[in-house]
Each structure stands twice: as structure tokens, then as C-alpha cells.
Protein backbone atom coordinates (compact mmCIF):
# COMPACT_ATOMS: atom_id res chain seq x y z
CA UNK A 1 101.30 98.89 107.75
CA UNK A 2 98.21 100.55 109.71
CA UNK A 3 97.99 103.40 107.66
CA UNK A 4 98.80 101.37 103.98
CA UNK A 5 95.60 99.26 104.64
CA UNK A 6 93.44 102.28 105.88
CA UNK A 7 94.76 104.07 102.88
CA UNK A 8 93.91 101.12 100.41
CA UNK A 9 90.40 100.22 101.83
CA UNK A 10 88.90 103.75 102.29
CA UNK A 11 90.43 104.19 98.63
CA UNK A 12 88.93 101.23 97.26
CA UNK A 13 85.60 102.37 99.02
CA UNK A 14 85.32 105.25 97.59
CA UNK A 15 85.28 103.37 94.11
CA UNK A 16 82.47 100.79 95.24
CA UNK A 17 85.00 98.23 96.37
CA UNK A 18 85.40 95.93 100.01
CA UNK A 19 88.48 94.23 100.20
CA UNK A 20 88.09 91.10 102.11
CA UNK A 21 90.85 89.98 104.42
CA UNK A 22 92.42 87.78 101.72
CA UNK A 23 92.71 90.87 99.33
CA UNK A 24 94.00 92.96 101.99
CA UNK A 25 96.87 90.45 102.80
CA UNK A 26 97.78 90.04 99.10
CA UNK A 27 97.94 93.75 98.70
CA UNK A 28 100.25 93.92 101.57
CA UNK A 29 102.44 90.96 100.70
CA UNK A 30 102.55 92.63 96.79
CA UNK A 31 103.87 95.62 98.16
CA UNK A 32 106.32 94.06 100.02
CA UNK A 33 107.76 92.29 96.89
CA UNK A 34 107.30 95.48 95.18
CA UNK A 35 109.89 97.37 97.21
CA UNK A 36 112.16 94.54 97.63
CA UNK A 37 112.75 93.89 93.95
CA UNK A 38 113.04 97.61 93.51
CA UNK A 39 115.88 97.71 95.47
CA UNK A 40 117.76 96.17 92.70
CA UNK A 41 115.79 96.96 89.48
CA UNK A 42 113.37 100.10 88.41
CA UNK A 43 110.18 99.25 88.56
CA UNK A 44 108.69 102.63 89.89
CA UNK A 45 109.65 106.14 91.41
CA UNK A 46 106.63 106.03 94.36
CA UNK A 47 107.77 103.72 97.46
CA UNK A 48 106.15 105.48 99.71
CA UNK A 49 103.08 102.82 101.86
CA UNK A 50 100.42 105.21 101.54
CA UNK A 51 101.26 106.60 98.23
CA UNK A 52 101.42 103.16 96.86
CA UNK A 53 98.29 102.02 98.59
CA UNK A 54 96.23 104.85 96.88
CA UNK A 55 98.47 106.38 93.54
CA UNK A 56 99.18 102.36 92.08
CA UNK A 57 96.79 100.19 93.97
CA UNK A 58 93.78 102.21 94.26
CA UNK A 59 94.52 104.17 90.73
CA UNK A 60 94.47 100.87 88.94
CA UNK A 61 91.37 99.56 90.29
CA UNK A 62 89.23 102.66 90.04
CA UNK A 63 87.96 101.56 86.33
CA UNK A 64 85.67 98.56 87.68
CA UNK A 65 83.71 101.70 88.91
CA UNK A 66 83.00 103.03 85.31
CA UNK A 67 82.96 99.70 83.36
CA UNK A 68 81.36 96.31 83.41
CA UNK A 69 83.83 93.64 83.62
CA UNK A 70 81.86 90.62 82.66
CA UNK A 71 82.30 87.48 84.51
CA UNK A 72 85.65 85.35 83.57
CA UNK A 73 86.91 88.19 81.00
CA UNK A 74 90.01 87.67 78.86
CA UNK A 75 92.07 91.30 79.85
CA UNK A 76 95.42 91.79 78.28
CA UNK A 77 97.28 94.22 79.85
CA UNK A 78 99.91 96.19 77.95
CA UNK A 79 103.26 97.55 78.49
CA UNK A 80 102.42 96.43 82.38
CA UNK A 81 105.66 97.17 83.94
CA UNK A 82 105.20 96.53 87.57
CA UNK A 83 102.01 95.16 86.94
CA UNK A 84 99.70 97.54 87.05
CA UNK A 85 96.72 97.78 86.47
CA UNK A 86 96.69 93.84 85.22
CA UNK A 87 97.40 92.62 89.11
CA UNK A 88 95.51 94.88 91.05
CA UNK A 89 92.26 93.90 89.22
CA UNK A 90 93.18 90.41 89.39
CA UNK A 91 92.86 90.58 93.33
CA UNK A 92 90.11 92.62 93.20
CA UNK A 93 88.30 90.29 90.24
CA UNK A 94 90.17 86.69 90.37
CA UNK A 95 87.42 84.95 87.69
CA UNK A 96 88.72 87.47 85.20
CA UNK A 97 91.73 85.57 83.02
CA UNK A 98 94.54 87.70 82.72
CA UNK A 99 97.62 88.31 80.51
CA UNK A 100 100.10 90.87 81.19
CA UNK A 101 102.76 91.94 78.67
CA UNK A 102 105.79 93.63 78.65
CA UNK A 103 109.13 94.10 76.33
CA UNK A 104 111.53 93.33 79.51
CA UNK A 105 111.80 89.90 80.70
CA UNK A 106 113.13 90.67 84.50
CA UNK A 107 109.79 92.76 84.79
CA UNK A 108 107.80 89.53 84.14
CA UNK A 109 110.17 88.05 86.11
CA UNK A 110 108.65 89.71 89.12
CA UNK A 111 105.46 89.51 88.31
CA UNK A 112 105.45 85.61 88.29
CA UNK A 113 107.31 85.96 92.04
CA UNK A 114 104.30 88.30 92.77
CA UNK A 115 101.36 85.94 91.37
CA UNK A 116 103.16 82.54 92.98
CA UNK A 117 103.78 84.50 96.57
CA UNK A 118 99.92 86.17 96.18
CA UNK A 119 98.19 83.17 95.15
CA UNK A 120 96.88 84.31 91.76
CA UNK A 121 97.29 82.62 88.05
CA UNK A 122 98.33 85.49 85.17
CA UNK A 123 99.59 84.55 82.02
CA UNK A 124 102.89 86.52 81.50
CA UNK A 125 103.95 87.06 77.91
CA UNK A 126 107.34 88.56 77.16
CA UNK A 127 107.71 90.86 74.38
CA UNK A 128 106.19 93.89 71.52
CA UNK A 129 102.69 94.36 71.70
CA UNK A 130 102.98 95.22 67.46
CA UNK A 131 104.00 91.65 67.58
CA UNK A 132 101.39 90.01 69.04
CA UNK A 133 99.30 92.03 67.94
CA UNK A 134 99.42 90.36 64.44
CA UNK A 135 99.69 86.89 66.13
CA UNK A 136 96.55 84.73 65.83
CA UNK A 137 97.08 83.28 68.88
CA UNK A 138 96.06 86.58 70.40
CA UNK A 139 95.14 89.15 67.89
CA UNK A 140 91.33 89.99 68.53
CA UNK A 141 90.74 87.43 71.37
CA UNK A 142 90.45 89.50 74.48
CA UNK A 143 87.79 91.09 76.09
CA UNK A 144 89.08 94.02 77.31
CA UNK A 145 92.94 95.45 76.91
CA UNK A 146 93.97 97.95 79.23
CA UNK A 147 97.32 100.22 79.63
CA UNK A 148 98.16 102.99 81.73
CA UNK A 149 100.08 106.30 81.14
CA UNK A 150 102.27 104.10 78.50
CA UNK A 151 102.06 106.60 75.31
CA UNK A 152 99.95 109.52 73.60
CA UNK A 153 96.39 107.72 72.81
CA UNK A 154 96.98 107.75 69.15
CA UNK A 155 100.15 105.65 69.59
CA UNK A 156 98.85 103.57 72.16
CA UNK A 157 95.82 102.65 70.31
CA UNK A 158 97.57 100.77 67.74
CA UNK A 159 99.34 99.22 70.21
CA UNK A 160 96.19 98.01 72.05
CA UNK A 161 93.17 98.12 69.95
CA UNK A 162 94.52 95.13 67.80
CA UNK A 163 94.15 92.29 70.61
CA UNK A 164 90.58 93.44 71.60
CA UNK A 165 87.41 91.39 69.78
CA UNK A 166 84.77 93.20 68.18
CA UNK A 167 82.09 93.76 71.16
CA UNK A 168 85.18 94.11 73.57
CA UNK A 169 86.60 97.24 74.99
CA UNK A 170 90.18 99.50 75.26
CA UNK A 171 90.76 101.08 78.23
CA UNK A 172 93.34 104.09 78.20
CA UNK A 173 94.52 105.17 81.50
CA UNK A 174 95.71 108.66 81.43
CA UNK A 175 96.48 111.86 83.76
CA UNK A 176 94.51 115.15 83.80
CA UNK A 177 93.40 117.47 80.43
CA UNK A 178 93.23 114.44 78.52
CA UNK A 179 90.72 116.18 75.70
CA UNK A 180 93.82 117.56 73.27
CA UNK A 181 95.34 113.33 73.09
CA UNK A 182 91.37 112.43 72.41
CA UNK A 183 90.95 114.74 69.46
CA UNK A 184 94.30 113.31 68.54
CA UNK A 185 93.25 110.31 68.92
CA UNK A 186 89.81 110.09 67.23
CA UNK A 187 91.42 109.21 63.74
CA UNK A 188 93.57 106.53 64.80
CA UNK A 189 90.68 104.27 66.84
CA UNK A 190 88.32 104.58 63.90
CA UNK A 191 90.63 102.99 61.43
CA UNK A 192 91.97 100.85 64.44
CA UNK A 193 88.08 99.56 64.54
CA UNK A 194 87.73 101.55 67.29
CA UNK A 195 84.86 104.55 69.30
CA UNK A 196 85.44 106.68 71.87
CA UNK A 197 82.38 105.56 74.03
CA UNK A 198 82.84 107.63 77.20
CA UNK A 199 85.83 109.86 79.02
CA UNK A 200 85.88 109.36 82.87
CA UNK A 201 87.20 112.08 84.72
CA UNK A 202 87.77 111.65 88.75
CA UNK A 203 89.40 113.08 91.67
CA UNK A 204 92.56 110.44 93.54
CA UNK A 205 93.70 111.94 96.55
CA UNK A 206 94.94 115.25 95.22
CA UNK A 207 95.23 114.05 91.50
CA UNK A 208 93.86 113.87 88.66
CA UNK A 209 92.97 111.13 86.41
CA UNK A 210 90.51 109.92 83.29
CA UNK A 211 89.90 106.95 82.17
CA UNK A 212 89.39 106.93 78.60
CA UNK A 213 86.98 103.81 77.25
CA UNK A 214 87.01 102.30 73.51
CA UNK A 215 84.64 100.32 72.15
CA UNK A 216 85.97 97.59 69.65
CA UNK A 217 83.08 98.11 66.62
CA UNK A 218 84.65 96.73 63.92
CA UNK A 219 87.57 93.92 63.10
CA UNK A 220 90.97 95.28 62.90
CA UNK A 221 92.54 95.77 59.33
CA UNK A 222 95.07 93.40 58.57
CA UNK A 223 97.78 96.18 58.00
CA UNK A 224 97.62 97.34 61.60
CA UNK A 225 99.73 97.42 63.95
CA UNK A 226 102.45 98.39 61.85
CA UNK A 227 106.11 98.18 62.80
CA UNK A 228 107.30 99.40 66.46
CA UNK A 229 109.11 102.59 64.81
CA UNK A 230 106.05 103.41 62.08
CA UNK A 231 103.90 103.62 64.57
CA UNK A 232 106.07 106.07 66.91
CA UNK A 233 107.34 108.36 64.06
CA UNK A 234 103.89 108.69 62.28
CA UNK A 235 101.18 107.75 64.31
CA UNK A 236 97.75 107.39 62.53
């Protein structure tokens, strides 16, 4: 695993951040899980050390370069699949609280074998984002939400948008030519409460990627997020 760690800490460098020892070993043992519990359920399409390392690991901590996380931040992250970025800047950043959601159970299955095995606390929450997105319990209580490469920004703002507090933030994670999906997107995060504050674009290896940052300005209206299927067929 010579060449995952050199991968993973010359990556992380580039973005401002020293892995100690204990980072570097949960990374590895994460990985390890990763692949194992692949073997027997989907959870991505890259397997490959070094393209791990720098395309899932790297990738999902390269926003704490172009935002302020402040100390002991609620971040909800959405539709998190094999847990990125939610885990990755939970090693990275363990004072921040995190909460990562997702519709299928045996994904959060993993992810509490990865947090136990890694040594890090994550609240896992199984089910729709539109749902609890109009539950008090969590409706306008976080800090910062973050998703990556889930939907089209105008669908995934509705999605997201609705658990951030006023004075918190939405982070989109996205691919290249991201400027067509934020024009698209412009009309959905206003009435979502929402302003495009800045688009990141950067360089990963021989990608791509932007990072696409929402400020929370005002409270969400009550009729938002609509149903799952409303919000897919005619997205604000």
C-alpha cells in the first residue's frame, strides 16, 4: 500500500492538508473495508489503490481548501453512498458532527462497519432526503450539507438546501463545465433560500472538478421540498 499512501498524502498536500499517522491508518483500513464489501454489493466502479486514494479520498476532502468549516459543525451529507465525502472529512476534521444519509439501508450498513473499525462517531440516518427534509428534527439545523455528483443542481438543491440553517452553507460537488447546471440552477436556490456565493474550479490528477458553494440567506418555505417525483419531473 506504498503507493496508496504516497498517492493520498501528496494529494491531500496539495489541498493544504497533513495526514497524521492515525489518519493515514484509517484511510488505509477504510479502503480495505471498501473493497471487501464491494465484493458483494455496489458501492463504486473505481477499486483501483491509487485511484481511490486520490479520485474518492482526496476528491472529497479538497473543499476544506475553499471553505471554512467552523469548529464542531453539524454537516449532513446527502445521498452518501459509500460515504463520501461525509467520512473522508470526518478523518480529516473529527470535531465536526456528522450525519450521513442515504435511501439504502445495506449502504449505511457499511458505513457503521467503517466508523466502528476506523474509530469515528457518524450519525447514520436511513432514508429520502424530501423526507427529512420537512422533519423538525432536522430541517434547518445543520451547518453545512454537502453531496457529490448525486443530481443536476436544480434537483439537488431541493434536496439539500432544506436541512441547512440560515447563515449555513450547501456544498454541490460536481464534474467539469459546471456553468450551464448553475444558470439552471440560479432559480431554484433563490426560492430554496439559497445564493450562489462562489464556483471553485480545480485540477485532480487529470480531472476536472468544481465545487459549487451556497449560502443559506433566508429560511426555507414551508412548501419545499416537495414530493421525491415533483421534484425530479419539474424541478424549480
Amino acid at each position: 500500500m506504498n503507493e496508496f499512501n504516497d498517492v493520498l498524502q501528496s494529494g491531500m498536500a496539495k489541498f493544504n492538508i497533513i495526514l497524521t499517522e492515525k489518519q493515514l491508518w484509517q484511510f488505509n483500513e477504510y479502503y480495505k473495508l471498501l473493497t471487501q464489501w464491494n465484493n458483494k454489493m455496489n458501492l463504486t466502479a473505481i477499486t483501483e489503490p491509487t485511484e481511490v486514494a486520490l479520485k474518492h479520498f482526496v476528491d472529497s476532502c479538497s473543499i476544506l481548501n475553499y471553505i471554512k468549516v467552523k469548529e464542531n459543525a453539524k454537516v449532513i451529507d446527502i445521498g452518501t453512498g459509500a460515504g463520501f465525502p461525509g467520512i473522508p472529512l470526518k478523518i480529516v476534521r473529527d470535531d465536526i458532527n456528522l450525519t450521513l444519509l442515504d435511501s439504502l439501508n445495506k449502504r449505511l450498513l457499511f458505513l457503521n462497519e467503517v466508523a466502528k473499525e476506523i474509530g469515528i462517531t457518524a450519525n447514520t440516518i436511513h432514508g429520502r432526503a424530501e423526507d427529512y427534509g420537512k422533519d423538525i428534527t432536522y430541517r434547518e439545523k445543520y451547518d453545512m450539507a454537502v453531496s457529490r455528483a448525486v443530481a443536476p443542481l436544480n434537483v439537488l438543491s431541493e434536496y439539500c438546501i432544506p436541512f441547512v440553517r440560515k447563515g449555513g452553507i450547501f456544498v454541490s460537488m460536481k464534474g467539469p463545465n459546471v456553468q450551464e447546471e448553475v444558470n439552471a440552477g440560479k432559480n431554484s436556490i433563490k426560492l430554496l433560500g439559497g445564493k450562489i456565493n462562489n464556483v471553485k474550479q480545480f485540477s485532480l490528477g487529470d480531472n476536472s472538478r468544481s465545487i459549487i458553494i451556497v449560502d443559506k440567506v433566508n429560511n426555507t418555505p414551508a412548501a419545499y421540498p416537495r414530493h421525491g417525483s415533483k421534484i425530479s419531473k419539474k424541478p424549480l
